[in-house]
C-alpha atoms as a PDB file:
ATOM      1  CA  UNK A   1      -6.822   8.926  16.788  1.00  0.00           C
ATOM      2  CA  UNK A   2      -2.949   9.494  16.380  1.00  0.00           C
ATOM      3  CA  UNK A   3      -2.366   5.646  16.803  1.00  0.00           C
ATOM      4  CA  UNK A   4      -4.816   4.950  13.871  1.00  0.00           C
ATOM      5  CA  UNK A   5      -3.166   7.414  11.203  1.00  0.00           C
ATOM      6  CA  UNK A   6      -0.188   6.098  12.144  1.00  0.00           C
ATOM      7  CA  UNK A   7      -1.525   2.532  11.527  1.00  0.00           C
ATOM      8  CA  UNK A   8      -2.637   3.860   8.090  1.00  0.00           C
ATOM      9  CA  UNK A   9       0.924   5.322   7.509  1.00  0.00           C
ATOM     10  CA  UNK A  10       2.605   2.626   7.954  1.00  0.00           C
ATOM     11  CA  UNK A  11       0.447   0.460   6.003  1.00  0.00           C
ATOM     12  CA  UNK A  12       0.802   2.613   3.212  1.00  0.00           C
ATOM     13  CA  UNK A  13       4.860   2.965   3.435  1.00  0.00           C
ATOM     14  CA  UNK A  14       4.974  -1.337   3.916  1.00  0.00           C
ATOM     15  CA  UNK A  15       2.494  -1.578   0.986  1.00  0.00           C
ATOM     16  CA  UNK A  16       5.164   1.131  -1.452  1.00  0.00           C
ATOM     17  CA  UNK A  17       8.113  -1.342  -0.504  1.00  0.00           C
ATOM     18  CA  UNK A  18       6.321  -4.307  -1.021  1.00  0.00           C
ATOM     19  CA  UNK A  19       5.737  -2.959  -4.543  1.00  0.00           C
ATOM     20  CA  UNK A  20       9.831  -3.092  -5.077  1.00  0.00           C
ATOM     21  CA  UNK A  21       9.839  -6.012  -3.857  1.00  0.00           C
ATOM     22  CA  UNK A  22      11.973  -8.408  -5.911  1.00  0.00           C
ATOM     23  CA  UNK A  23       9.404 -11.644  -5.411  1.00  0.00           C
ATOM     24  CA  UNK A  24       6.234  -9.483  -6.245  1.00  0.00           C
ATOM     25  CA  UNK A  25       7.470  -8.237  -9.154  1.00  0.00           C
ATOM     26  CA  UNK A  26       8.662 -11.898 -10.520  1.00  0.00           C
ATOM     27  CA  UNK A  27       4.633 -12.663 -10.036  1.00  0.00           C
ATOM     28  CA  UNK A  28       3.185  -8.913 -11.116  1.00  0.00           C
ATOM     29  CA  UNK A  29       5.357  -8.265 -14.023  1.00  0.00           C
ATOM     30  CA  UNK A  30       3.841  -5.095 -14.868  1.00  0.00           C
ATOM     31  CA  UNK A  31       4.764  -2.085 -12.741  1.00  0.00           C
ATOM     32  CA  UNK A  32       2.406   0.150 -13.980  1.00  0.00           C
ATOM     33  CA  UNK A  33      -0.588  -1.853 -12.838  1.00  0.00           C
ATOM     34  CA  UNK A  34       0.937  -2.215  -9.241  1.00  0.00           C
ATOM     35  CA  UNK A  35       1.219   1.528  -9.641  1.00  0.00           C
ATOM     36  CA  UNK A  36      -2.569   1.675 -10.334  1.00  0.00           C
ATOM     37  CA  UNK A  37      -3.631  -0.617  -7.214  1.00  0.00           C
ATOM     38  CA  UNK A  38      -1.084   1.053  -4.782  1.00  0.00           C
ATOM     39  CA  UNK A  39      -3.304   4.240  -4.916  1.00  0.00           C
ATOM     40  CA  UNK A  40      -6.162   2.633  -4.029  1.00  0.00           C
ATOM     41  CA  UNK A  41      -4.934   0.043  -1.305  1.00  0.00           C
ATOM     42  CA  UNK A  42      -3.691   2.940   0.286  1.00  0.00           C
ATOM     43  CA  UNK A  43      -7.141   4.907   0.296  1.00  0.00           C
ATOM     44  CA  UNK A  44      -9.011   1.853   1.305  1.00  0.00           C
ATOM     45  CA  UNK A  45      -6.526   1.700   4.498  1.00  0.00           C
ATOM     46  CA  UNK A  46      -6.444   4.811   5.042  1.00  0.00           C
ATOM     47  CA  UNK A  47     -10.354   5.260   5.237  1.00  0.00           C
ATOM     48  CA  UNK A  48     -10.337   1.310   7.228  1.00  0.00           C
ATOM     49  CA  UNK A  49      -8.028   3.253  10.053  1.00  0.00           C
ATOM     50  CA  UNK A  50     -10.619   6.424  10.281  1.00  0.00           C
ATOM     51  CA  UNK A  51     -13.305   4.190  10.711  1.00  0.00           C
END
């Protein structure tokens, strides 16, 4: 069980840096809607590592 929230964790600290990443923002150039999806990317992982 402690394995998989880490798993989740992690997925959801890689997925907040990917966000700043320089090459993802030359394709997405609107933050805001990255700011949207991130919230939801990281539920969907989160509830894909309880499972």
């Amino acid at each position: 069980m402690e394995k998989r929230n880490t798993y989740a964790l992690l997925l959801g600290i890689s997925s907040l840096l990917g966000l700043f990443h320089p090459a993802k923002t030359a394709i997405r150039p609107n933050p805001a809607d990255d700011l949207k999806n991130i919230g939801g990317d990281f539920q969907r992982a989160i509830e894909k590592a309880r499972k």
